[in-house]
C-alpha atoms as a PDB file:
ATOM      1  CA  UNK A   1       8.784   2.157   1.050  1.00  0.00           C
ATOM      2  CA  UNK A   2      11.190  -0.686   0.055  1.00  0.00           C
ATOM      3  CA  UNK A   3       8.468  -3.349   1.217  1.00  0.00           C
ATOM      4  CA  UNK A   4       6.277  -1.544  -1.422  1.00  0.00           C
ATOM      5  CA  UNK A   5       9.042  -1.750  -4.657  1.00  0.00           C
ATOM      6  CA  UNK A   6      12.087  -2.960  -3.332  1.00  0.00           C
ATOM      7  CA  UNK A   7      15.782  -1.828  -1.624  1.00  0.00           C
ATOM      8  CA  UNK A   8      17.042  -0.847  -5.426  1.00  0.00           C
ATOM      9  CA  UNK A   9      14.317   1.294  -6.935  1.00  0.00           C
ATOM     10  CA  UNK A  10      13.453   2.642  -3.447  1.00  0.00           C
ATOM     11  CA  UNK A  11      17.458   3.295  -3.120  1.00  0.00           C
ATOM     12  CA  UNK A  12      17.506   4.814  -6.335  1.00  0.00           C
ATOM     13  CA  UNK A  13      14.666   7.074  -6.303  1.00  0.00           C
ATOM     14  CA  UNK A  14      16.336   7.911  -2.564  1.00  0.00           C
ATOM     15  CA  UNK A  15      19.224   9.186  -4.124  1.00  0.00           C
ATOM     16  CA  UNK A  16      17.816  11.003  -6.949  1.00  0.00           C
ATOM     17  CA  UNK A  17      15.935  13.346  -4.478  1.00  0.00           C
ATOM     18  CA  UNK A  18      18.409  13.513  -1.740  1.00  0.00           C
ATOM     19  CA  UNK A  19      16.530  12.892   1.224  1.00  0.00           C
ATOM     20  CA  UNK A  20      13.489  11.304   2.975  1.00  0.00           C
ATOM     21  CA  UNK A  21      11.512  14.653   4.065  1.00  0.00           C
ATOM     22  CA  UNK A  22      12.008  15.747   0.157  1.00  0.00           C
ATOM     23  CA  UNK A  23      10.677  12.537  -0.952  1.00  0.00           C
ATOM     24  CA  UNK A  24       8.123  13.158   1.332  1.00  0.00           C
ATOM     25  CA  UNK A  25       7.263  16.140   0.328  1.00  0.00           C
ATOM     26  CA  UNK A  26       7.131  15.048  -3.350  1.00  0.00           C
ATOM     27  CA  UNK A  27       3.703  14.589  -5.131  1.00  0.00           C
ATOM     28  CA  UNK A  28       3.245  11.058  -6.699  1.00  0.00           C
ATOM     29  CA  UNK A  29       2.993  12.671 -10.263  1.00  0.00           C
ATOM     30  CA  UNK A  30       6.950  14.110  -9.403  1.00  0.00           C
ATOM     31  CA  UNK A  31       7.722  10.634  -8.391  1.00  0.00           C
ATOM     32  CA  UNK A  32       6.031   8.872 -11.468  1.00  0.00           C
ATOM     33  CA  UNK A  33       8.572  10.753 -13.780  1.00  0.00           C
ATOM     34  CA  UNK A  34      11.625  11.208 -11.892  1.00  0.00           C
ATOM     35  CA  UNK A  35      14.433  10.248 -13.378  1.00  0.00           C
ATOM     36  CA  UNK A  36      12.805  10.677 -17.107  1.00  0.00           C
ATOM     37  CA  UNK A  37      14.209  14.014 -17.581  1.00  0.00           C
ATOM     38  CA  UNK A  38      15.577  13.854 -20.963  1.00  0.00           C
ATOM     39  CA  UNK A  39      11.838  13.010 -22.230  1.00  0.00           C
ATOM     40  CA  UNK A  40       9.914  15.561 -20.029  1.00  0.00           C
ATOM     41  CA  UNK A  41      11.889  18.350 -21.539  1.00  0.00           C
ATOM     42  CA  UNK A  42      11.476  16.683 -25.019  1.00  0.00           C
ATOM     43  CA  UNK A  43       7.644  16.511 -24.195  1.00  0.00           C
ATOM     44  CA  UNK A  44       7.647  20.126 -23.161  1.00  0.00           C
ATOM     45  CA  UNK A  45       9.803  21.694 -26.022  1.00  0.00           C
ATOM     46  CA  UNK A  46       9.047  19.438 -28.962  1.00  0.00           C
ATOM     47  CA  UNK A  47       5.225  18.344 -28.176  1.00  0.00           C
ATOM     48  CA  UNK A  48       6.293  14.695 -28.348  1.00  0.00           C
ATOM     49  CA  UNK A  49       4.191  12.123 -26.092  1.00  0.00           C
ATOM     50  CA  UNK A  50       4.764  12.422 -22.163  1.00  0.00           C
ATOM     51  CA  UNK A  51       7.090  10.050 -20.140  1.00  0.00           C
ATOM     52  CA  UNK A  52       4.971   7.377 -18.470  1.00  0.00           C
ATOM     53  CA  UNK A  53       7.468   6.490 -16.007  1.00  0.00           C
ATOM     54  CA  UNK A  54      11.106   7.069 -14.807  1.00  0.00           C
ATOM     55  CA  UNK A  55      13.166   5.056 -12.164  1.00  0.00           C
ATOM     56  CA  UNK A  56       9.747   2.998 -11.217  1.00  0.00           C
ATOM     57  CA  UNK A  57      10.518   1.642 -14.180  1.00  0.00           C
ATOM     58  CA  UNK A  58      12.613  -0.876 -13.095  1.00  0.00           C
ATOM     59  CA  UNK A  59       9.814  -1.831 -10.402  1.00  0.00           C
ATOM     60  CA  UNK A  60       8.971  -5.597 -11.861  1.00  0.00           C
ATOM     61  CA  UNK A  61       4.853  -5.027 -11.388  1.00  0.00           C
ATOM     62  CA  UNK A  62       5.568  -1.756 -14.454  1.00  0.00           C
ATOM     63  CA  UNK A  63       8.564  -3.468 -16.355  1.00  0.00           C
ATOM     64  CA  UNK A  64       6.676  -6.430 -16.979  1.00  0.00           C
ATOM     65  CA  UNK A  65       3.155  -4.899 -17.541  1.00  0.00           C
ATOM     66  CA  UNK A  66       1.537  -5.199 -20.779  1.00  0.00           C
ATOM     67  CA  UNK A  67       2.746  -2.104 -22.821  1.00  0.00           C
ATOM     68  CA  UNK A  68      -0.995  -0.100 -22.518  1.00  0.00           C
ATOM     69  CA  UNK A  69      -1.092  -1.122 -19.239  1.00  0.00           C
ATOM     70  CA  UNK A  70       2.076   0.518 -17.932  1.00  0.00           C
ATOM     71  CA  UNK A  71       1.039   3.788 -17.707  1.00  0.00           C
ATOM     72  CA  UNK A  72      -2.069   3.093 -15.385  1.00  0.00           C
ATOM     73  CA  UNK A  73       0.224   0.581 -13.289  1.00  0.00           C
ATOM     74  CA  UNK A  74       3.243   3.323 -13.011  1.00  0.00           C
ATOM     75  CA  UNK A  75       0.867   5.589 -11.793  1.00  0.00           C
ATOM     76  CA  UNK A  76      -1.088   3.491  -9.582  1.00  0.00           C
ATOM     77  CA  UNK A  77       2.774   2.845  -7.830  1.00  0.00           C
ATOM     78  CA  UNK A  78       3.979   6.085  -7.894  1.00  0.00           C
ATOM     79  CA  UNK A  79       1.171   7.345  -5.714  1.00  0.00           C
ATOM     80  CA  UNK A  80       1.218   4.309  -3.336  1.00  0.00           C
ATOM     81  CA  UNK A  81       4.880   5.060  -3.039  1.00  0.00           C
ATOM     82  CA  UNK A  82       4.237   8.786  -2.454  1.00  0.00           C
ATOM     83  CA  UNK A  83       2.098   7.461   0.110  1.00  0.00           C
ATOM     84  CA  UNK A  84       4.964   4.843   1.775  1.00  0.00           C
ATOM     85  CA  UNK A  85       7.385   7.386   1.816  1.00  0.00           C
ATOM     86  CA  UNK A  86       5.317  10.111   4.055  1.00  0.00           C
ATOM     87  CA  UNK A  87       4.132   6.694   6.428  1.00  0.00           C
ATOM     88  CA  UNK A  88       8.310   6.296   6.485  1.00  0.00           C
ATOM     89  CA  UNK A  89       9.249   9.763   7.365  1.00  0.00           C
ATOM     90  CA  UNK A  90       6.590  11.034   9.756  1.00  0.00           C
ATOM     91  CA  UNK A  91       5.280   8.077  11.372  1.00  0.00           C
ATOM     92  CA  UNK A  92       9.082   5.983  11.044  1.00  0.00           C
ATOM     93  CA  UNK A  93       7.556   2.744  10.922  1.00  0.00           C
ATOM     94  CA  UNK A  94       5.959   0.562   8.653  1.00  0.00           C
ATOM     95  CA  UNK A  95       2.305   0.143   8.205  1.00  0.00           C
ATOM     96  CA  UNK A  96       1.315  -3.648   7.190  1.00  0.00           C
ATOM     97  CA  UNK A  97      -2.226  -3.128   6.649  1.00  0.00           C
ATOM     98  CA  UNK A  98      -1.187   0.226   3.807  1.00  0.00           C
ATOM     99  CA  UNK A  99       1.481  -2.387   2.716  1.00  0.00           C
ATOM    100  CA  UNK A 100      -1.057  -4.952   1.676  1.00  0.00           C
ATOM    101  CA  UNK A 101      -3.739  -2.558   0.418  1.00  0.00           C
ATOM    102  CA  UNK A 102      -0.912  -1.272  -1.664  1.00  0.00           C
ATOM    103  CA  UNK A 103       0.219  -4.499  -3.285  1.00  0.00           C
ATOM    104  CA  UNK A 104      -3.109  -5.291  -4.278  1.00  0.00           C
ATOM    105  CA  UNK A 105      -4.119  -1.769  -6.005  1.00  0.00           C
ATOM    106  CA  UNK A 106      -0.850  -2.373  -7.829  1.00  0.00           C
ATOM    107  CA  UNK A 107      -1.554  -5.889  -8.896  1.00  0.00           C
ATOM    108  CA  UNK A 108      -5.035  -4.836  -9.957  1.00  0.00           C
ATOM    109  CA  UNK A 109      -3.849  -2.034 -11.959  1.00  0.00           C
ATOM    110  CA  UNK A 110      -1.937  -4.494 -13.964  1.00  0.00           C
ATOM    111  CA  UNK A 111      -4.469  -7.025 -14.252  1.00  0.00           C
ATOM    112  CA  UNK A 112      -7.315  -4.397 -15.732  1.00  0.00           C
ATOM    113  CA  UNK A 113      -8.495  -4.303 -19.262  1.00  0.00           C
END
């Protein structure tokens, strides 16, 4: 998973969950907004707009996405992370072919209009 976005956001999203079978177990839209808290409860009490993104945020492919485009390309990582992390856990070794399928859907989701 930190070949996909890095040691810090993969550290970071680590530590928010706890462990790697409960990031594992976590569905990508979970992972797409963890750490956004404050904003998902806004969202759910107030009716204000949805958090896009959380921690993955700090992920240089979503931070320096064009504004409109940051939703698709948060997404787009947090379920190719989802996807890394159960490769990690129940497999425990990297998969370089998933790894460069990955970086490409991620760059592409960027790079659409």
């Amino acid at each position: 998973m930190s070949a996909l976005c890095g040691p810090l956001v993969s550290a970071r999203l680590l530590a928010r969950v706890g462990s790697r079978s409960q990031l594992a177990r976590m569905p990508a839209a979970s992972l797409q907004v963890l750490g956004a808290g404050p904003s998902l409860f806004a969202h759910l009490s107030s009716g204000s707009d949805p958090p896009k993104h959380g921690i993955i945020y700090q992920y240089k492919g979503v931070r320096h996405a064009k504004r409109q485009l940051r939703g698709r390309v948060s997404r787009v990582l947090a379920c190719q992370l989802a996807t890394a992390a159960r490769i990690d856990y129940y497999r425990g070794a990297a998969d370089e072919e998933f790894l460069r399928k990955a970086s490409e859907k991620i760059t592409l989701a960027g790079k659409l209009a």
